[in-house]
Protein backbone atom coordinates (compact mmCIF):
# COMPACT_ATOMS: atom_id res chain seq x y z
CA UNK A 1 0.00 0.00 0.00
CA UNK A 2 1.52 3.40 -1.33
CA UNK A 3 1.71 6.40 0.97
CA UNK A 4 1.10 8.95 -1.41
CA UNK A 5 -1.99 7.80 -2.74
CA UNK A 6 -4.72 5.30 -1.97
CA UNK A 7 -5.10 1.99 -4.01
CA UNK A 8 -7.82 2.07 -6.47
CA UNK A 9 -10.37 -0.62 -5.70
CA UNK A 10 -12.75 -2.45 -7.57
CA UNK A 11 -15.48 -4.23 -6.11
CA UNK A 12 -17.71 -6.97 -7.60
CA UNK A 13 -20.79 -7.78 -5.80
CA UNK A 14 -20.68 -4.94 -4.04
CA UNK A 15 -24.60 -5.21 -2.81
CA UNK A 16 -23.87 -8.87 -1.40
CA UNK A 17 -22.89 -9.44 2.27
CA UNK A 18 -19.36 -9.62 1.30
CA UNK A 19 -19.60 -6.61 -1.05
CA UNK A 20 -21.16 -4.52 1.93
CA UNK A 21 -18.38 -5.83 4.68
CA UNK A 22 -15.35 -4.90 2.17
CA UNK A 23 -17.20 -0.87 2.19
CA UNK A 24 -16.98 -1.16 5.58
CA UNK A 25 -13.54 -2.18 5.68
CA UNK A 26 -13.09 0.66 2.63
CA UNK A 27 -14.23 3.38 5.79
CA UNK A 28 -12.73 1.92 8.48
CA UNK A 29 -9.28 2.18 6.96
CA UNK A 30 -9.85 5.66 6.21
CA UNK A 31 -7.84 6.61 2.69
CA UNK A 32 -6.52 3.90 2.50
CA UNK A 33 -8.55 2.64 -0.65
CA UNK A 34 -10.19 4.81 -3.54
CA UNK A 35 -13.03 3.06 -4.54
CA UNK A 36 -13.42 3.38 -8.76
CA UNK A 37 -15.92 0.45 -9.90
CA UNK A 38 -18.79 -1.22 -8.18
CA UNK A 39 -20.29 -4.02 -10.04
CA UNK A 40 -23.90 -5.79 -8.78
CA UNK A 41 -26.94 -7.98 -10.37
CA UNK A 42 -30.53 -6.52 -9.35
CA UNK A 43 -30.11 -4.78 -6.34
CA UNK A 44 -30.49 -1.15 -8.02
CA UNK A 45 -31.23 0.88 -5.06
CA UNK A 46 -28.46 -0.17 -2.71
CA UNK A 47 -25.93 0.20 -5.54
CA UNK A 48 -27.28 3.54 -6.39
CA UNK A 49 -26.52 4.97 -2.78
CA UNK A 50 -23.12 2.36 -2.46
CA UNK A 51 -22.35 4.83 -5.29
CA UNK A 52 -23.54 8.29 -3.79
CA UNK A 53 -21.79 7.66 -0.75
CA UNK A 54 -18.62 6.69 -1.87
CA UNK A 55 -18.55 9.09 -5.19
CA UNK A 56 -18.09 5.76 -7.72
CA UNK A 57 -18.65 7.05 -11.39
CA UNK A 58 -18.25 3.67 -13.02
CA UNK A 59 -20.83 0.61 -12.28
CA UNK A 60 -21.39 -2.67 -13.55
CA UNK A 61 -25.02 -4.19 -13.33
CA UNK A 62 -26.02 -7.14 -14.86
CA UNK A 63 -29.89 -7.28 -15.01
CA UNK A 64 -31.12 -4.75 -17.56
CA UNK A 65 -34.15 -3.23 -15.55
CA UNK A 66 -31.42 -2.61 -12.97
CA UNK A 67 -29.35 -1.04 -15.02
CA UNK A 68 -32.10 0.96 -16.51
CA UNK A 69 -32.52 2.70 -13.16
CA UNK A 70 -29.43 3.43 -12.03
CA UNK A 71 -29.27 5.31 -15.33
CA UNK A 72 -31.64 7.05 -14.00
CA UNK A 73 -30.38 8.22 -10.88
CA UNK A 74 -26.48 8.26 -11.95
CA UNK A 75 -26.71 10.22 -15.13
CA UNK A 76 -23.16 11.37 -14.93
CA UNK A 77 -22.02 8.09 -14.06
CA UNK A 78 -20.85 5.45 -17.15
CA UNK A 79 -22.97 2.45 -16.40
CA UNK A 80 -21.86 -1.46 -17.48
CA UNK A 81 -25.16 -3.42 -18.29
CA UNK A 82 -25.80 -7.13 -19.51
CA UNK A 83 -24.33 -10.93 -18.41
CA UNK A 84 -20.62 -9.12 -19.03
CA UNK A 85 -21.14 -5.83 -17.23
CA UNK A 86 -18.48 -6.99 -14.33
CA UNK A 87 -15.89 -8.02 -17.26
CA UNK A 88 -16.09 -4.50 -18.98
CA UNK A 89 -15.97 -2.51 -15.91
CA UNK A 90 -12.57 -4.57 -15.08
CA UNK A 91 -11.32 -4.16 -18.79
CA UNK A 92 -11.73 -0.23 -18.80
CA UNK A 93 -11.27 0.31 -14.87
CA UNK A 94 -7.46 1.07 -14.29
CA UNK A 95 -7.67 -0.32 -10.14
CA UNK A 96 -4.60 -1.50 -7.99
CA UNK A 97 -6.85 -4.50 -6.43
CA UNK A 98 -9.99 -6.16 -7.10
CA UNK A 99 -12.61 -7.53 -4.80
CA UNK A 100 -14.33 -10.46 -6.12
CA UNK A 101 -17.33 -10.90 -4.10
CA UNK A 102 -19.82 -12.29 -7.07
CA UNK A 103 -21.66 -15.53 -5.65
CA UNK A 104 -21.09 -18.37 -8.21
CA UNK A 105 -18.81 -18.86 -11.38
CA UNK A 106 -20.43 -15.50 -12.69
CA UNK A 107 -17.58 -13.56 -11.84
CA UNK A 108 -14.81 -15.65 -13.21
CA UNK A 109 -14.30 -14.17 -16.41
CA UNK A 110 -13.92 -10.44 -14.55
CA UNK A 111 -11.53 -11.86 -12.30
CA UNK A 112 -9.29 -13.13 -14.66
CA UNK A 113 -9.40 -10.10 -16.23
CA UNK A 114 -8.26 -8.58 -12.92
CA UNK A 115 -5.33 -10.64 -12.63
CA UNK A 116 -4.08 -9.93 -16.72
CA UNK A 117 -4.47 -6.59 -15.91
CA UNK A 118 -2.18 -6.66 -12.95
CA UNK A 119 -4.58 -6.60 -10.05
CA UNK A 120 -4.26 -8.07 -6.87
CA UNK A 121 -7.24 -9.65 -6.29
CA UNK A 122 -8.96 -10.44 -2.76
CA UNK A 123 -10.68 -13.44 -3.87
CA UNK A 124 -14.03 -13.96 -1.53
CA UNK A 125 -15.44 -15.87 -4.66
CA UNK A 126 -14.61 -19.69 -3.95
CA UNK A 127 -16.19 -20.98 -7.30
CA UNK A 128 -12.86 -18.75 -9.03
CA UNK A 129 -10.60 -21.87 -8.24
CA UNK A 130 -13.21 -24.65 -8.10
CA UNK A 131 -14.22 -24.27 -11.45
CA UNK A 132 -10.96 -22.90 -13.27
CA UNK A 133 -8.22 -23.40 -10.40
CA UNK A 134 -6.13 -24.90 -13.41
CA UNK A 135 -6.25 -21.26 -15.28
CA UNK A 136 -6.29 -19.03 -12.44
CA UNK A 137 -3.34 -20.09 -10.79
CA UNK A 138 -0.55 -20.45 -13.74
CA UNK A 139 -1.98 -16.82 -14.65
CA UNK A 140 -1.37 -15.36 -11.05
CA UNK A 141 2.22 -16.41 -11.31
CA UNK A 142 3.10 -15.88 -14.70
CA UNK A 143 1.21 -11.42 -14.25
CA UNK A 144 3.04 -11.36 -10.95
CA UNK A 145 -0.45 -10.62 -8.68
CA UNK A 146 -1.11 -11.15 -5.18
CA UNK A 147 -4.36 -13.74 -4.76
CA UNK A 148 -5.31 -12.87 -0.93
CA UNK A 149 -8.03 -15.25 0.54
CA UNK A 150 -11.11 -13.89 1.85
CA UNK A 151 -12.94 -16.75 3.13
CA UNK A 152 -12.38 -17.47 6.68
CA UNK A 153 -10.85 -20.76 6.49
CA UNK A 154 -8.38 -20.11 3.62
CA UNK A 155 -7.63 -16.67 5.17
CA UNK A 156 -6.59 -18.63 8.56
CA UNK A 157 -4.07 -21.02 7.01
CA UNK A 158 -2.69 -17.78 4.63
CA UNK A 159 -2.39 -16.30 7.87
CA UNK A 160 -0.74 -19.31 9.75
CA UNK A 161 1.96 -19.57 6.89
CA UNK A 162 3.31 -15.94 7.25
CA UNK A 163 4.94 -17.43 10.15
CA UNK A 164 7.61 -19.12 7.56
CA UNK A 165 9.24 -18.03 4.27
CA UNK A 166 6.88 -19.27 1.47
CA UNK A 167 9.34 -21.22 0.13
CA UNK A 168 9.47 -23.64 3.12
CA UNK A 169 6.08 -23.95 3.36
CA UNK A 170 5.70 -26.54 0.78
CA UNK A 171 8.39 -28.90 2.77
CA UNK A 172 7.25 -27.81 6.33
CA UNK A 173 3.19 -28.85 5.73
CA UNK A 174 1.93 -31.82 7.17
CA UNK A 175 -1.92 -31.06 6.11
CA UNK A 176 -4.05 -28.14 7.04
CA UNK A 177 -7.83 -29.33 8.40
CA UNK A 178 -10.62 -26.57 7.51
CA UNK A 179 -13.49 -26.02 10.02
CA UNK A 180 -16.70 -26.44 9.56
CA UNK A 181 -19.70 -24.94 11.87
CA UNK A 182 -21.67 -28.07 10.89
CA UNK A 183 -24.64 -25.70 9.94
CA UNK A 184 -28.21 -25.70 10.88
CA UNK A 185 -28.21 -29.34 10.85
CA UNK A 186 -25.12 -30.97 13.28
CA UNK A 187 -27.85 -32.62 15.16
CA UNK A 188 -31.50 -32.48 13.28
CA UNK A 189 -32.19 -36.55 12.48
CA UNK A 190 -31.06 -37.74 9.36
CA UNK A 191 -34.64 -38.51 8.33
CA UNK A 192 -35.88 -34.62 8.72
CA UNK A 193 -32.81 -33.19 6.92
CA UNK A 194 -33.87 -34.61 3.66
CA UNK A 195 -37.18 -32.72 3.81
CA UNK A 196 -35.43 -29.55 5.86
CA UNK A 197 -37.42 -26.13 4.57
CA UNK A 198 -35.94 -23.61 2.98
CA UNK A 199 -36.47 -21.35 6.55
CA UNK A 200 -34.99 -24.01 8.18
CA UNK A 201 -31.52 -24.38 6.14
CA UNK A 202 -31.23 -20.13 5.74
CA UNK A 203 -31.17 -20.39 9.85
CA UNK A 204 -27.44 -20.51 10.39
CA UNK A 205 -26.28 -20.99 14.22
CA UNK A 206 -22.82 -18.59 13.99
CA UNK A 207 -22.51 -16.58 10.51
CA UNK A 208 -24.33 -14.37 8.88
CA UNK A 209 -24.08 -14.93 5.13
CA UNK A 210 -26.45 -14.94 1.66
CA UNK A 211 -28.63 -17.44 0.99
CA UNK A 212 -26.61 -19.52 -1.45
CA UNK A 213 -23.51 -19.61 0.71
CA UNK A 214 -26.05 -20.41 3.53
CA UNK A 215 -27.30 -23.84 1.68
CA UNK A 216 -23.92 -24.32 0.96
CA UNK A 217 -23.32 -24.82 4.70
CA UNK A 218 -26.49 -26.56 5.49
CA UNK A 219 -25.27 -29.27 2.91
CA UNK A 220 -21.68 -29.34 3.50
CA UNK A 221 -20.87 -28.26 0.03
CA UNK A 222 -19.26 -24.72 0.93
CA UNK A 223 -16.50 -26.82 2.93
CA UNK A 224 -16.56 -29.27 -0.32
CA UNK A 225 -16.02 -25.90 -2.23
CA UNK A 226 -13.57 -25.05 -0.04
CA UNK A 227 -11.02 -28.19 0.17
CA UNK A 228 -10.79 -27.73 -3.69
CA UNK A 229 -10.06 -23.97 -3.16
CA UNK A 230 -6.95 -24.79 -0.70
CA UNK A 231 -6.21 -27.64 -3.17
CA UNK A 232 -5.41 -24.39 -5.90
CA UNK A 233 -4.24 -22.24 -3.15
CA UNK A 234 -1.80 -23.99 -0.98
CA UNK A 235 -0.47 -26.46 -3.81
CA UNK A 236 -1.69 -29.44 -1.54
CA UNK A 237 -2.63 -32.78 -2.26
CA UNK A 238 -6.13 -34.36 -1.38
CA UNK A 239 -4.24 -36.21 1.65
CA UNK A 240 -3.14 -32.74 2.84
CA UNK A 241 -6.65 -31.45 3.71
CA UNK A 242 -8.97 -32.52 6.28
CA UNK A 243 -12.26 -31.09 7.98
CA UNK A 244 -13.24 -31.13 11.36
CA UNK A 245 -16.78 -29.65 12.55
CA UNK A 246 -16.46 -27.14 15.47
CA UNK A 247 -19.35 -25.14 16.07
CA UNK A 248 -18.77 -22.32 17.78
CA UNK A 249 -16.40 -20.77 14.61
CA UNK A 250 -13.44 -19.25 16.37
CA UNK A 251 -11.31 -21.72 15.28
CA UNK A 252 -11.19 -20.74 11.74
CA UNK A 253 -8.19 -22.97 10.40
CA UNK A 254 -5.64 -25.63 11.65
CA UNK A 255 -2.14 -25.85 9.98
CA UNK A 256 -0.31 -28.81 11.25
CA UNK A 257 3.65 -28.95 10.55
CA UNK A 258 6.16 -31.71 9.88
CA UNK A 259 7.33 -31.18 13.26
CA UNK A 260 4.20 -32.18 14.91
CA UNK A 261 3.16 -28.32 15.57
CA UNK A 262 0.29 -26.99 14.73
CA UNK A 263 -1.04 -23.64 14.37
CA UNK A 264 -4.47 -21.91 14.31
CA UNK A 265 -6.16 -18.81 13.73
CA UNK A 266 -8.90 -17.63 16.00
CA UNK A 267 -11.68 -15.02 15.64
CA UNK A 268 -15.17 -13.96 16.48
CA UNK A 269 -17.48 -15.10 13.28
CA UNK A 270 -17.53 -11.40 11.29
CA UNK A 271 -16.39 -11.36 7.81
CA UNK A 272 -14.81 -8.20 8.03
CA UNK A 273 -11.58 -9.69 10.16
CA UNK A 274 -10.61 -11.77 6.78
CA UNK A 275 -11.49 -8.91 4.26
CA UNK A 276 -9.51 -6.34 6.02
CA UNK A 277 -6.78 -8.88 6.33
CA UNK A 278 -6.83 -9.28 2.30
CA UNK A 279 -6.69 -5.96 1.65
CA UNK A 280 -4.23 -4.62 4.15
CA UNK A 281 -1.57 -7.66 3.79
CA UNK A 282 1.60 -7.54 4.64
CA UNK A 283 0.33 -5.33 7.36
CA UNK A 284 -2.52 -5.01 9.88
CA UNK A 285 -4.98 -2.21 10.70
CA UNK A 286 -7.13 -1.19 13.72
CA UNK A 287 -9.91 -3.37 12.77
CA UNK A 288 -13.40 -2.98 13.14
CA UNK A 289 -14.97 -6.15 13.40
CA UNK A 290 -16.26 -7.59 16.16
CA UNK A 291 -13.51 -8.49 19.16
CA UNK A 292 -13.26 -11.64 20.82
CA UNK A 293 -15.28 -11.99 24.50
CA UNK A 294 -12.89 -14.76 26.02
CA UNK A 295 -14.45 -14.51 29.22
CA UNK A 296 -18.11 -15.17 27.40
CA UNK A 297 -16.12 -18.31 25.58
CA UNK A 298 -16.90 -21.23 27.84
CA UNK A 299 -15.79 -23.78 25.33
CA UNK A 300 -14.30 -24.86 21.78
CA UNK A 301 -15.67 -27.96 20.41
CA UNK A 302 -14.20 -30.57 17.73
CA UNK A 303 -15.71 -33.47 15.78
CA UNK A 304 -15.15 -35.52 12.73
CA UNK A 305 -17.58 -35.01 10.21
CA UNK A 306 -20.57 -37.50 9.30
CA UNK A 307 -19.64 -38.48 6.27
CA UNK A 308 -23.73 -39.95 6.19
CA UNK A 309 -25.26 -36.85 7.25
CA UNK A 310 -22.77 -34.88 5.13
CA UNK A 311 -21.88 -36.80 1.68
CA UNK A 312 -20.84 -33.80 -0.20
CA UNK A 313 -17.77 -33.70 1.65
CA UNK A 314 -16.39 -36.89 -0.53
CA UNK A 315 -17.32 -35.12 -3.68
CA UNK A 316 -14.21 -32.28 -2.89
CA UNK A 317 -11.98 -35.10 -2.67
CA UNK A 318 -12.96 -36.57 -5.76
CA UNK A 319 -12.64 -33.51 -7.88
CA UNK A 320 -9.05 -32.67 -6.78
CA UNK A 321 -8.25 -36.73 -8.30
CA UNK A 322 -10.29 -35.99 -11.65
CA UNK A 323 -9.31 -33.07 -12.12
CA UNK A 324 -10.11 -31.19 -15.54
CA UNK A 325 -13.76 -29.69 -15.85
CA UNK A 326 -14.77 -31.53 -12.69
CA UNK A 327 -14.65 -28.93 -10.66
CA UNK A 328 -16.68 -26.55 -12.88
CA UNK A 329 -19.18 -29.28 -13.34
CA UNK A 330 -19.07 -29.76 -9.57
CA UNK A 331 -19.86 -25.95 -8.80
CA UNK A 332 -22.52 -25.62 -11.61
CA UNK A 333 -24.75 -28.52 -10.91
CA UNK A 334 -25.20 -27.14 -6.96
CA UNK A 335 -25.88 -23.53 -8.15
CA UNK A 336 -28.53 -24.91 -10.79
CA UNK A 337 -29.37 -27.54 -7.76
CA UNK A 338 -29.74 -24.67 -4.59
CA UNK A 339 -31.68 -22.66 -6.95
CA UNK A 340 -34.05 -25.17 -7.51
CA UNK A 341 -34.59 -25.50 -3.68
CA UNK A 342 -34.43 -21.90 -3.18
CA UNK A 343 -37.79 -21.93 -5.52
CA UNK A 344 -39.04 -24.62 -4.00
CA UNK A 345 -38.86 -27.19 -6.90
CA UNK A 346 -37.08 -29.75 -5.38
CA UNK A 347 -36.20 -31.11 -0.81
CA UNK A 348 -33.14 -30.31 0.74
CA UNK A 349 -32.05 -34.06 0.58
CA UNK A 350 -31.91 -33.74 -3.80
CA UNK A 351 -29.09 -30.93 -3.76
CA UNK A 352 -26.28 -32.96 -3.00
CA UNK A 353 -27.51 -36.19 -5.22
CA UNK A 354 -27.71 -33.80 -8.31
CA UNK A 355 -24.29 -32.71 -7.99
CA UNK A 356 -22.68 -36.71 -7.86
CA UNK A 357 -25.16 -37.38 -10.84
CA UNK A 358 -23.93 -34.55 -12.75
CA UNK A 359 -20.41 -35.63 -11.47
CA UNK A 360 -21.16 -39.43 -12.98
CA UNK A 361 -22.91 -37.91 -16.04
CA UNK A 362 -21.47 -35.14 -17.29
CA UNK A 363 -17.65 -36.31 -19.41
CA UNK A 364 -14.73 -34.13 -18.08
CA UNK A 365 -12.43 -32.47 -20.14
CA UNK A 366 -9.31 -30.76 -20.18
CA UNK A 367 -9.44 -27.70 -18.62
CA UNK A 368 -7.45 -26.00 -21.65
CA UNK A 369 -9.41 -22.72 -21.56
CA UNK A 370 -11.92 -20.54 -20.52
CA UNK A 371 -14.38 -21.60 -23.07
CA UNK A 372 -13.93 -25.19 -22.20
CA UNK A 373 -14.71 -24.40 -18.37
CA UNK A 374 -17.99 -22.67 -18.82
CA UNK A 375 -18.97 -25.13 -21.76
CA UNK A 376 -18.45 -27.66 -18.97
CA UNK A 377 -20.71 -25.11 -16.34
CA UNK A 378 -23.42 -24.95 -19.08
CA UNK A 379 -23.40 -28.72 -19.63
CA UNK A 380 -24.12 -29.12 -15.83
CA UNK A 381 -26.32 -26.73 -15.90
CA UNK A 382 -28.42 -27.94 -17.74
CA UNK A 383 -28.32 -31.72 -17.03
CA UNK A 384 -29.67 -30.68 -13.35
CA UNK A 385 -32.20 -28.58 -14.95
CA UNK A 386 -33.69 -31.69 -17.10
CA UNK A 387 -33.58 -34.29 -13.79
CA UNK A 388 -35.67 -31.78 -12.47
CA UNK A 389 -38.12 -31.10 -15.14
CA UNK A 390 -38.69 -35.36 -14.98
């Protein structure tokens, strides 16, 4: 971070709970980052004051009657519109970092267009690396970017392995075990999660998150999502990464050494800890998240997964041995499938048997390019959408 100027920030899904943590990370470190580009979907009204407030004259947003009215009310500003608003506001947006907060594979092209154009980006977007981990990564290295984790697990082991130079890590890892809160569901009976309502799997016990990512932790598949993310991010092999359920989520991460030690990262659950982390790395700022109460902490709890009440787990695992489109197939079969339940079209207990049939069904590819990767996301797509419609 420069001391004559602030970075230039832009921030995709700026209206989601991510997107409105990282503004509040933007004002709490005072200066520190210019915001220049704000990219959302529908939500016209919040982006129009997200915009107001922090005086952004260039804005991405991808539904049309959206777009329409933040025309509207931004006349001066130069408005983005359509499925590849995010991607031209990246192209044409000179920034020092971007934010990837867009739920889903939806904001992979932009991002990669972040990192060719030299951006560090402070990736909260876990479907980035499960879906094109074999792009991403080879172009991080080869345009010389920082990729800072955002999500509170990967953040915990990036932040565990500062303790060594980098290029020990790779020797000195043992495995690193992501936790898990275990979701609305640790303890419901195996026969009333199938038909769980949608009220039911939004109530989360410790974080407060969107609705996708919420199902995502009801089922197990975020921590699915994210094994394959530390798979791309740590350069670790399936045997290297475990999961352990502890459900109070202070714990965030475990790294365990070749020399038996082990280190963690603790927290109170608020996303803004990780984000500010991301953007202020190598340094740290007064934060303003929420602090940890140790004398409120009466316990920390640790259990294996159920690998019954929680099958998606084995899906992350199988991905990182496939590899190719797997993980793109992987990541679009449970958006098409949390959709569905979302909308009520099919119980809680069909997400996570739509994504192993689209795994069986769907034939994996190369991951050569971009175009291969979200042929792959379409395929899935769809195939979840027709074992619905039967």
């Amino acid at each position: 971070m420069t001391a004559d100027r602030s970075r230039r920030l832009i921030l995709l899904g700026s209206t989601g709970s991510i997107g409105v943590n990282t503004l509040r990370v933007v004002e709490n470190l005072d200066g520190a980052y210019e915001v220049v580009g704000l990219a959302a979907g529908r939500r016209a009204d919040e982006l129009i004051e997200q915009a107001r407030k922090f005086n952004v004259k260039r804005l991405a947003v991808s539904e049309a009657c959206a777009a329409d009215k933040v025309r509207a009310a931004l006349p001066n500003a130069t408005i983005f519109a359509g499925p590849d608003a995010a991607l031209k506001l990246v192209e044409s947006t000179e920034a020092e970092m971007l934010a990837a907060a867009i739920v889903g594979s939806a904001g992979l092209p932009a991002t990669l267009a972040g990192i060719e154009r030299g951006m560090d980006i402070a990736l909260a977007n876990k479907e980035t690396l499960v879906a094109a981990g074999e792009l991403v990564m080879p172009r991080v290295k080869q345009h010389g970017v920082h990729l800072l984790p955002v999500d509170s697990e990967h953040s915990a082991i990036f932040q565990c392995l500062q303790t060594s130079a980098p290029e020990q890590n790779g020797r000195a890892i043992k495995r690193i075990v992501l936790t898990a809160s275990g979701g609305p569901f640790r303890q419901t009976p195996l026969e009333q999660i199938r038909k769980a309502t949608v009220k039911e799997a939004l109530n989360h016990p410790t974080w407060s998150m969107g609705p996708k990512i919420t199902i995502d932790s009801a089922t197990m598949m975020n921590k699915a999502l994210e094994i394959i993310e530390a798979h791309w991010l740590f350069n670790l092999g399936a045997d290297q990464i475990d999961v352990i359920i502890h459900p109070q989520s202070i714990a965030h991460s475990f790294v365990e050494f070749t020399d038996q030690s082990v280190l963690a990262q603790l927290g109170a659950p608020d996303m803004k800890t990780p984000i500010q982390y991301a953007m202020t790395w190598p340094s740290r700022a007064s934060g303003c998240s929420q602090p940890m109460d140790w004398a409120a902490l009466s316990k920390l709890e640790f259990e294996p997964p159920d690998h019954e009440r929680f099958p998606s787990i084995r899906l992350a695992y199988r991905v990182i041995e496939t590899g190719g489109t797997s993980g793109a197939v992987l990541n679009a079969a449970n958006e098409a499938a949390v959709e569905a339940f979302l909308g009520g079209q099919i119980p809680f207990g069909r997400i996570v048997e739509l994504n192993a049939e689209a795994l069986d069904a769907v034939e994996i590819q190369p991951a050569r390019d971009l175009e291969t990767i979200l042929a792959a996301d379409q395929t899935a797509r769809t195939f979840v959408r027709q074992r619905i419609g039967r």
